[in-house]
N, C-alpha and C. Protein backbone atom coordinates (compact mmCIF):
# COMPACT_ATOMS: atom_id res chain seq x y z
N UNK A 1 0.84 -1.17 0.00
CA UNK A 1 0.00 0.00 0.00
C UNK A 1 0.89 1.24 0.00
N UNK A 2 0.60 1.94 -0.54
CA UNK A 2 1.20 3.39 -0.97
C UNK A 2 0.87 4.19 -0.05
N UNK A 3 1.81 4.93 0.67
CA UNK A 3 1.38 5.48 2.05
C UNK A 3 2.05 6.90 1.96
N UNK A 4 1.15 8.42 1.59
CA UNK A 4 1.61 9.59 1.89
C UNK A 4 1.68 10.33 2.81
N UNK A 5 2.91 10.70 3.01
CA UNK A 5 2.84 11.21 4.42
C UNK A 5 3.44 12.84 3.92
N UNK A 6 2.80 14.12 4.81
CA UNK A 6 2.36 15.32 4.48
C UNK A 6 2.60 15.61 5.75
N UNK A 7 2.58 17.54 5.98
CA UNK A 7 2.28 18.30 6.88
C UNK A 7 1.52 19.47 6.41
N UNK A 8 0.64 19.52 7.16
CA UNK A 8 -0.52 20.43 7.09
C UNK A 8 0.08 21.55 8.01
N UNK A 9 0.75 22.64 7.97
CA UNK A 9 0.98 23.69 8.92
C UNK A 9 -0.23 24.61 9.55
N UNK A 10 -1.14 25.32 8.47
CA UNK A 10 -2.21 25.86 8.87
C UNK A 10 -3.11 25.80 7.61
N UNK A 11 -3.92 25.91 7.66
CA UNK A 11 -4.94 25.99 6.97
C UNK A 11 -6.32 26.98 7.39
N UNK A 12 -6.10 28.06 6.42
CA UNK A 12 -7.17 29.11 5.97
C UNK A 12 -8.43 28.94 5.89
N UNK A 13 -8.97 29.59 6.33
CA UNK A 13 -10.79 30.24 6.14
C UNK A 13 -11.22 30.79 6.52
N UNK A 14 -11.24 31.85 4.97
CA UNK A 14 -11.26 33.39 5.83
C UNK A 14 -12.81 33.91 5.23
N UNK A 15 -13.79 34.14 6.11
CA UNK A 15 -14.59 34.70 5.42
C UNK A 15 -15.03 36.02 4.99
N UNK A 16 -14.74 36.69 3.98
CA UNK A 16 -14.54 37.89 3.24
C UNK A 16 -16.08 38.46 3.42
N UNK A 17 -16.95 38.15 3.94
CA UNK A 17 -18.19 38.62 4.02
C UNK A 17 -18.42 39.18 5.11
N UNK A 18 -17.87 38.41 5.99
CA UNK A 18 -18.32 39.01 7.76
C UNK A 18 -16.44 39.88 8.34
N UNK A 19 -15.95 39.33 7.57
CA UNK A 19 -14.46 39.84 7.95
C UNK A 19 -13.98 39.51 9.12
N UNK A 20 -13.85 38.04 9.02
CA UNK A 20 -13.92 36.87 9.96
C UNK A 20 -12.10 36.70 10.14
N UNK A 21 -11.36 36.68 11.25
CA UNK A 21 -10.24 35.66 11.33
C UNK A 21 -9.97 35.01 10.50
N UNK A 22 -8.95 33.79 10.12
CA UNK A 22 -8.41 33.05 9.52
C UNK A 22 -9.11 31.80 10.64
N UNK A 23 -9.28 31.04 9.98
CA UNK A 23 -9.42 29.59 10.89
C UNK A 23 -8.75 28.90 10.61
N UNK A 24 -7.94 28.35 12.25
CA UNK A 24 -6.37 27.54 11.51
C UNK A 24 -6.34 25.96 12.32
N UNK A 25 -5.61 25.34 12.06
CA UNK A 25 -5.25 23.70 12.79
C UNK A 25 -4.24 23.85 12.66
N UNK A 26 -4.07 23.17 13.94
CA UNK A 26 -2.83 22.89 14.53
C UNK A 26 -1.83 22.01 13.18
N UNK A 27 -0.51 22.28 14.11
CA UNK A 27 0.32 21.35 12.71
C UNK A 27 -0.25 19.65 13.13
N UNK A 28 0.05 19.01 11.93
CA UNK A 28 -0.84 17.65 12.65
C UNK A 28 -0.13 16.93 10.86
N UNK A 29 0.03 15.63 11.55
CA UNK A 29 0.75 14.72 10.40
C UNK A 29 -0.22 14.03 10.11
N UNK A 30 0.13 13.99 8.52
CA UNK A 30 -0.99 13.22 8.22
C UNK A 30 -0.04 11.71 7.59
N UNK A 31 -1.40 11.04 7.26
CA UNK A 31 -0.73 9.69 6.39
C UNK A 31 -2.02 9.44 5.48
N UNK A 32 -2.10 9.07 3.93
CA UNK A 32 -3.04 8.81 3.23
C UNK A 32 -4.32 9.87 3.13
N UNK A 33 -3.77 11.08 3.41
CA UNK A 33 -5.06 12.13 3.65
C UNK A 33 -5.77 11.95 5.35
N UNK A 34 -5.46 11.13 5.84
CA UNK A 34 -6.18 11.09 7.63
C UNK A 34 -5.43 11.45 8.58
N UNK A 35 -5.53 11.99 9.76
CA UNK A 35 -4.55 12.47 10.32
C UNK A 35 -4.53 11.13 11.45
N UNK A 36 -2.92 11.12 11.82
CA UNK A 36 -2.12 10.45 12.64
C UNK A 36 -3.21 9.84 13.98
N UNK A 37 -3.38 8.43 14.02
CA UNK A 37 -3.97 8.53 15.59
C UNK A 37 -2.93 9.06 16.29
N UNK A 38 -3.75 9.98 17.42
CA UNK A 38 -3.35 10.35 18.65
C UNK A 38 -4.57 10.98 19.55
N UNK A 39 -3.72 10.96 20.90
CA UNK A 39 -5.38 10.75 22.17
C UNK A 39 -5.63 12.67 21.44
N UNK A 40 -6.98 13.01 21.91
CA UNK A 40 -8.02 13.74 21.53
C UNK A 40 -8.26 14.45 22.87
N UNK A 41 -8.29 15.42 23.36
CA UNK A 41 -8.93 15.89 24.43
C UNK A 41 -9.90 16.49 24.17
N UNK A 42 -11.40 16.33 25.62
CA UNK A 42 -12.68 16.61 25.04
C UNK A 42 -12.62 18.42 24.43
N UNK A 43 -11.58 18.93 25.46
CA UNK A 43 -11.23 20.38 25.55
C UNK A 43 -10.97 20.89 23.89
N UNK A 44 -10.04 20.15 23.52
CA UNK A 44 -10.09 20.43 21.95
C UNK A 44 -10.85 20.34 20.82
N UNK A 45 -11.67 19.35 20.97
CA UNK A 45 -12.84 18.94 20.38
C UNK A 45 -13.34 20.19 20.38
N UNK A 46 -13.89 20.51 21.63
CA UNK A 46 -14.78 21.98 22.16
C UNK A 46 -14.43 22.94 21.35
N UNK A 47 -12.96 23.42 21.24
CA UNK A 47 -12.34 24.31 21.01
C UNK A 47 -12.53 24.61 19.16
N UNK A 48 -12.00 23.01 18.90
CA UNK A 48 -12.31 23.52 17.28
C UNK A 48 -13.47 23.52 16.59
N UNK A 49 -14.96 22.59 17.63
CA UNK A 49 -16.49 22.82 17.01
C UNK A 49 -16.74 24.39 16.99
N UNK A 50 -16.52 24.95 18.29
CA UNK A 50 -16.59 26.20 18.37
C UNK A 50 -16.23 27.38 17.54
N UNK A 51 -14.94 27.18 16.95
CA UNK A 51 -14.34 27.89 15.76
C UNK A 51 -14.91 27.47 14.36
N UNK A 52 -15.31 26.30 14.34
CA UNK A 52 -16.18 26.04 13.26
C UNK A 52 -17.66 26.42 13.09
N UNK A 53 -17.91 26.45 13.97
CA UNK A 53 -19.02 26.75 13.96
C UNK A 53 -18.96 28.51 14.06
N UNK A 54 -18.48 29.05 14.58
CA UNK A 54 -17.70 30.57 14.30
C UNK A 54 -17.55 31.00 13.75
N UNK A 55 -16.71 30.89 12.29
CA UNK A 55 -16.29 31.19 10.75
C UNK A 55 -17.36 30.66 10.22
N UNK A 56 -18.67 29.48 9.82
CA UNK A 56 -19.48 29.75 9.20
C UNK A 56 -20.44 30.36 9.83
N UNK A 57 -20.96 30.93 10.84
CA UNK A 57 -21.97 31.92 11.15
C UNK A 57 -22.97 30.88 11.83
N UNK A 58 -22.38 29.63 12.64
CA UNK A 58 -23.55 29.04 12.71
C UNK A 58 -23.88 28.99 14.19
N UNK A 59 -23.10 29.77 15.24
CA UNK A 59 -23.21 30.10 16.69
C UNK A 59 -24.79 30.06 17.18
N UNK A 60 -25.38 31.06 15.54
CA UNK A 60 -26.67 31.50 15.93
C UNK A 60 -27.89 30.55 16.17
N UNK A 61 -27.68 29.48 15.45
CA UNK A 61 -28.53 28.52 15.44
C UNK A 61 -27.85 26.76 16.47
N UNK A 62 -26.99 27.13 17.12
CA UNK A 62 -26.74 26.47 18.34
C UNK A 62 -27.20 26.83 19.62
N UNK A 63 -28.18 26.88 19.81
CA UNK A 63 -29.15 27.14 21.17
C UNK A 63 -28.99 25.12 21.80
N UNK A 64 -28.79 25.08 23.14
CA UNK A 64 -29.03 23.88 23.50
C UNK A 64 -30.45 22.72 22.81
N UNK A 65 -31.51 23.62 23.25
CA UNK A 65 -32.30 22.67 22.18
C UNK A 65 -32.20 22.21 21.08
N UNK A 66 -31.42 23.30 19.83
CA UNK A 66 -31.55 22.57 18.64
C UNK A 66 -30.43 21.42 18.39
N UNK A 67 -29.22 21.98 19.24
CA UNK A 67 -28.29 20.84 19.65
C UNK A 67 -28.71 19.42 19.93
N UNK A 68 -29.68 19.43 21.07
CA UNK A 68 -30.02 18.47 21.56
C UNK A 68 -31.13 17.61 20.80
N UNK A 69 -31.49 18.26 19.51
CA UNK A 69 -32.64 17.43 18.68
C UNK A 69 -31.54 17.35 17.71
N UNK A 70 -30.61 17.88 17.38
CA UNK A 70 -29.58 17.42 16.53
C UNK A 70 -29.02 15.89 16.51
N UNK A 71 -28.68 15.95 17.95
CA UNK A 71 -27.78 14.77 18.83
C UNK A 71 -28.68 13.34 18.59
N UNK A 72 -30.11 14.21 19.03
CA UNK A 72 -31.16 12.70 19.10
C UNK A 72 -31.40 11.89 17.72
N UNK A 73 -31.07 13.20 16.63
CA UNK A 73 -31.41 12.99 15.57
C UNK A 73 -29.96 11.42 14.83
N UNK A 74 -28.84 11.62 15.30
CA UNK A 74 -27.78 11.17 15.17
C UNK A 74 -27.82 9.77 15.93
N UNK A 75 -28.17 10.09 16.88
CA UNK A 75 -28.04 8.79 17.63
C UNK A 75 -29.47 7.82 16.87
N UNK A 76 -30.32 8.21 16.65
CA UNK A 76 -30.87 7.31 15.93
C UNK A 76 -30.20 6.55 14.57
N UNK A 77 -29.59 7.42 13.70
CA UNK A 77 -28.74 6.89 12.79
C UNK A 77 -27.69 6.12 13.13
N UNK A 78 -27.27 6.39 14.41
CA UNK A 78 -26.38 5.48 14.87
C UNK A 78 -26.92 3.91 15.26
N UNK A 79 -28.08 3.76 15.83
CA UNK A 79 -28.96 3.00 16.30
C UNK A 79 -29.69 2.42 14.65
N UNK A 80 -29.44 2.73 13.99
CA UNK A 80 -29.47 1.99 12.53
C UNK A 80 -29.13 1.13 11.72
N UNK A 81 -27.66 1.58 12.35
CA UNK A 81 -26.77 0.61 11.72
C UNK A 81 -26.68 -0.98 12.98
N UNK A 82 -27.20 -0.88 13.83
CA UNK A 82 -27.15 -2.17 14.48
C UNK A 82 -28.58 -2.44 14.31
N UNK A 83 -29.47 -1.76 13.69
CA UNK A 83 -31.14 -2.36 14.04
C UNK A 83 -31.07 -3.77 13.79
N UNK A 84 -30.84 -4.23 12.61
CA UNK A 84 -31.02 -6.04 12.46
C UNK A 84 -30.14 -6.56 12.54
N UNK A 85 -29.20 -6.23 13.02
CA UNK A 85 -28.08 -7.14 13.12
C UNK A 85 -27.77 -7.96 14.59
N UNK A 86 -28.72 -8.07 15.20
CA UNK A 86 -28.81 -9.11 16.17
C UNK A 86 -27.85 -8.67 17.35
N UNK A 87 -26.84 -9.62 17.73
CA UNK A 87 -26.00 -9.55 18.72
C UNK A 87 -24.74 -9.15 18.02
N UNK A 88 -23.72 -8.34 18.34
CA UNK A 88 -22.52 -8.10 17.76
C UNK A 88 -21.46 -8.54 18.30
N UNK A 89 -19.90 -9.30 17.79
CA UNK A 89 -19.13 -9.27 18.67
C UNK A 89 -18.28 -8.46 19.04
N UNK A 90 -17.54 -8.43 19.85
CA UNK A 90 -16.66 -6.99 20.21
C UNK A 90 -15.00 -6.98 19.10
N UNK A 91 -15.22 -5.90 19.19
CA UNK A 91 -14.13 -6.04 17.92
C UNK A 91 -14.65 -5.91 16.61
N UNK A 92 -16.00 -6.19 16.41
CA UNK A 92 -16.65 -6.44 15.15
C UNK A 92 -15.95 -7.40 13.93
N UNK A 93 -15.35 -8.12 14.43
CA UNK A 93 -15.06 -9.24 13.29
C UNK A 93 -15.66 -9.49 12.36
N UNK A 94 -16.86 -9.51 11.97
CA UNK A 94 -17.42 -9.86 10.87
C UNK A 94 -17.93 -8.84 9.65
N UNK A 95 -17.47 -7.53 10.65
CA UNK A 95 -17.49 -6.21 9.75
C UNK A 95 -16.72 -6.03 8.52
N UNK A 96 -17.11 -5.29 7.28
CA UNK A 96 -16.48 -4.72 6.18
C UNK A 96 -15.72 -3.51 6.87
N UNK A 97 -14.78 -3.63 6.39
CA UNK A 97 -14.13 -1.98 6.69
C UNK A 97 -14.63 -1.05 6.20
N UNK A 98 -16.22 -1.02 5.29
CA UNK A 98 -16.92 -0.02 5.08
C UNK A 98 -18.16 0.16 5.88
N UNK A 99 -18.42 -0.91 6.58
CA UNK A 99 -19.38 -0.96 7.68
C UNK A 99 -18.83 -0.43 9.22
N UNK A 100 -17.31 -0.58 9.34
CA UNK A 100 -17.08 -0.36 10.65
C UNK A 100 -16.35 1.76 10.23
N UNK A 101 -16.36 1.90 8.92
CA UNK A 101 -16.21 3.75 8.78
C UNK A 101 -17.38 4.23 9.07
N UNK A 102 -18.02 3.35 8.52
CA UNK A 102 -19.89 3.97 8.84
C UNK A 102 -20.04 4.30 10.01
N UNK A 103 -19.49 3.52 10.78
CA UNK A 103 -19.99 3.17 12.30
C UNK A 103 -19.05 4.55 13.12
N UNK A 104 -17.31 4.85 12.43
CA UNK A 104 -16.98 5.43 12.75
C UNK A 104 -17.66 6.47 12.71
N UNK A 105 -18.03 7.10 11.45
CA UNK A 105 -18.53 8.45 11.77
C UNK A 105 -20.10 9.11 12.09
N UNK A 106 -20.75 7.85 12.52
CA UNK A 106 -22.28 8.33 12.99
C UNK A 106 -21.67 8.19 14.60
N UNK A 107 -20.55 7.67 15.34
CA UNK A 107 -19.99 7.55 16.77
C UNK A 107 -19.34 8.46 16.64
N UNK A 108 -18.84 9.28 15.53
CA UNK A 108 -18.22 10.78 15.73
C UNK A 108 -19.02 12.24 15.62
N UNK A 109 -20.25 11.51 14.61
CA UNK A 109 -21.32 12.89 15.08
C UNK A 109 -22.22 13.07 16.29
N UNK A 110 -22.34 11.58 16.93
CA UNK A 110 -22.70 11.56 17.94
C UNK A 110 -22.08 12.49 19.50
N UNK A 111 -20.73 11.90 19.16
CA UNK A 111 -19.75 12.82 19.87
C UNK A 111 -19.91 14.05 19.85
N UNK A 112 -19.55 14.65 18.52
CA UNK A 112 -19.45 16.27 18.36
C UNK A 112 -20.12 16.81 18.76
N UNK A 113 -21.84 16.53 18.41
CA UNK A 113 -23.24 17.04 18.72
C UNK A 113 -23.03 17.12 20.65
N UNK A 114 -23.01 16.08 21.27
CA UNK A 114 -22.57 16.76 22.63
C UNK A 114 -21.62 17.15 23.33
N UNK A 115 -20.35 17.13 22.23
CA UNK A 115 -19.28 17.82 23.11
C UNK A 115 -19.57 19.57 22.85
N UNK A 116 -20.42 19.52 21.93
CA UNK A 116 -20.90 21.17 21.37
C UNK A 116 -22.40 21.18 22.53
N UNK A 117 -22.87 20.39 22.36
CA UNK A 117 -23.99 20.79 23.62
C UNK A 117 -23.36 21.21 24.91
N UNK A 118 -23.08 20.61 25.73
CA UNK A 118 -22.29 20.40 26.89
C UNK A 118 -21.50 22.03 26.63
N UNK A 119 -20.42 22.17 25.79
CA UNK A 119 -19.99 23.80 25.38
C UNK A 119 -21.04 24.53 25.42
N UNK A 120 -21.68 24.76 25.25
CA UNK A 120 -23.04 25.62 24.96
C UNK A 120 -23.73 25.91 26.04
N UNK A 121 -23.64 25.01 27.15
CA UNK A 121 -24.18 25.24 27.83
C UNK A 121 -23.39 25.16 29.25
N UNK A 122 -22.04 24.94 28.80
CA UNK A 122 -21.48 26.02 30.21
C UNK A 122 -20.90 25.01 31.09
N UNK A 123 -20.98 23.58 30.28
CA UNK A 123 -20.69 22.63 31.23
C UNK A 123 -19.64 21.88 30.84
N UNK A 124 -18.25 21.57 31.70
CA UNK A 124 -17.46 20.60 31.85
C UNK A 124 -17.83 19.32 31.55
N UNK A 125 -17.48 18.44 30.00
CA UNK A 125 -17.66 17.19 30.26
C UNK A 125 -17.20 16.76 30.74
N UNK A 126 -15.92 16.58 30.20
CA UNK A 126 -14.49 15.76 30.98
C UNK A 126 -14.96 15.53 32.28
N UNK A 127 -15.11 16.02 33.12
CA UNK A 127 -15.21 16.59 34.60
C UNK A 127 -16.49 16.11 34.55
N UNK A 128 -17.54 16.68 34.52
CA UNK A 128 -18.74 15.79 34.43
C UNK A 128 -18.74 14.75 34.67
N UNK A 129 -18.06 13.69 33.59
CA UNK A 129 -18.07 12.47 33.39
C UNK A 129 -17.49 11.48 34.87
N UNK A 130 -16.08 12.28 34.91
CA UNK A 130 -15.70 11.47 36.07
C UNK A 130 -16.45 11.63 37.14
N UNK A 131 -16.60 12.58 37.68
CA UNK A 131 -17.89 13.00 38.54
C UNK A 131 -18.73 11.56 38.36
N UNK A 132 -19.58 11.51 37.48
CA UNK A 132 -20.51 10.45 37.53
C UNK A 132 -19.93 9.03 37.82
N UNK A 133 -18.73 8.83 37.03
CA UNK A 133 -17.83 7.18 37.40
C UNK A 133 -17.91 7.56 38.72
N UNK A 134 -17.49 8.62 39.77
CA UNK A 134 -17.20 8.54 41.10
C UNK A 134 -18.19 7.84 41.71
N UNK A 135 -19.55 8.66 41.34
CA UNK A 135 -21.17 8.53 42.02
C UNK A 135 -21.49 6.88 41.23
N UNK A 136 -21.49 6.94 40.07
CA UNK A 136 -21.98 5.51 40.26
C UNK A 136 -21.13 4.42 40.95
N UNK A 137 -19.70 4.54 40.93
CA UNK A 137 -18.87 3.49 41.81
C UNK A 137 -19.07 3.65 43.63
N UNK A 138 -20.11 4.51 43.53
CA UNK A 138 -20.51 4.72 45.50
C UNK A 138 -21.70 3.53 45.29
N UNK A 139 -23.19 4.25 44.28
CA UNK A 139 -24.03 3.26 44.22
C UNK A 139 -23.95 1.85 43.63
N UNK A 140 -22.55 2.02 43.19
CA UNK A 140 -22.61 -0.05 42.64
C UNK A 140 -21.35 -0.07 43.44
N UNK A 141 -21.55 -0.38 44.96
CA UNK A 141 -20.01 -1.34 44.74
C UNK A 141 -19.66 -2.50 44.36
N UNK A 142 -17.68 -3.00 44.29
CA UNK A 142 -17.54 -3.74 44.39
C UNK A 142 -17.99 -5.04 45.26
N UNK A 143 -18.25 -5.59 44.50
CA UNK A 143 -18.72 -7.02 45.70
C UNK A 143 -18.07 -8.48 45.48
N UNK A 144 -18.32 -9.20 46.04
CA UNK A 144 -16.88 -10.50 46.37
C UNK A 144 -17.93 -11.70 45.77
N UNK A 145 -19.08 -11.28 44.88
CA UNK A 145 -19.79 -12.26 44.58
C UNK A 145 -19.56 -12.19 43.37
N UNK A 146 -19.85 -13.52 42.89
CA UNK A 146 -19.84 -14.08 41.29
C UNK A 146 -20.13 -12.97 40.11
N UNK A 147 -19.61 -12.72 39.51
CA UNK A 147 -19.39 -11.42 38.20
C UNK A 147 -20.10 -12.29 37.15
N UNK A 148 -20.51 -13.50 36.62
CA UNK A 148 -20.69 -14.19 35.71
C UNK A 148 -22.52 -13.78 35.61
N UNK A 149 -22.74 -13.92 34.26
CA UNK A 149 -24.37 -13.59 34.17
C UNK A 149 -25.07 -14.86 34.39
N UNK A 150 -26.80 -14.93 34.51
CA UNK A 150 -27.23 -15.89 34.80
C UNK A 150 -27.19 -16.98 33.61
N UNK A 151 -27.26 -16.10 32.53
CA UNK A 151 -27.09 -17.30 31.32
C UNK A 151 -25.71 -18.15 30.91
N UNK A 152 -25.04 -17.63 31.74
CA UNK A 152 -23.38 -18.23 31.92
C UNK A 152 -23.86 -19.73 33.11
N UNK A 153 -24.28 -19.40 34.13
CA UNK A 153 -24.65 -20.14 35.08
C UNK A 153 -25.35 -21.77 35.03
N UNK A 154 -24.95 -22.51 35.34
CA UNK A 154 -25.44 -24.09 35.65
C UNK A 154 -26.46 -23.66 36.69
């Protein structure tokens, strides 16, 4: 496989109408046109929906509600792609690598839609989140009994 590897320094978008900033990204390596895995912080996410959504003018029509019928709207499409497909295994082994991009990016609009809600409305996910692992690991503790489900069970 033929593998290009590039640097993107910044990249422009300037809108000449509103007399908008430049909108830029970070330097970031790419390979084959996709950029490099590496970890993601929710903070950045935030940072560049926000600027995107900024340079095209679309701040105005991000009110939490329409966000949040956005999100619902997504997660159903996400909830699509497993409707008939029964039980899945982990890993998805039996997936096309055009079934598991699919999957990637209705689990990435899913994402965006509330890491832009959550922004919008003033609230820490990151932080949030652990918050909740804390509270639910008070109401479920650990316990010294059998972890196995009943359909595992003799």
């Amino acid at each position: 496989m033929l593998s290009i590897n590039w640097t993107c320094t910044q990249l422009y978008w300037i809108n000449q109408t509103n007399k908008q900033k430049p909108f830029s990204y970070k330097k970031m390596e790419y390979s084959n046109g996709f950029p490099r895995k590496r970890d993601v912080s929710l903070q950045e996410l935030s940072k560049r929906l926000a600027e995107f959504a900024q340079v095209r003018g679309w701040e105005q029509y991000h009110s939490p509600r329409n966000l949040l019928l956005a999100l619902v709207g997504e997660v159903g499409e996400l909830s699509e792609i497993f409707q008939w497909k029964g039980e899945v295994a982990k890993g998805l082994p039996n997936w096309s690598s055009d079934d598991k991009e699919h999957l990637e990016e209705e689990l990435s609009d899913v994402l965006l839609y509330l890491v832009r809600l959550a922004d919008v409305c003033g609230l820490d996910l990151g932080q949030a989140a652990l918050t909740k692992i804390v509270k639910n690991a008070k109401k479920y503790p650990v316990t010294t009994t059998d972890h196995t489900t009943t359909s595992n069970r003799n």
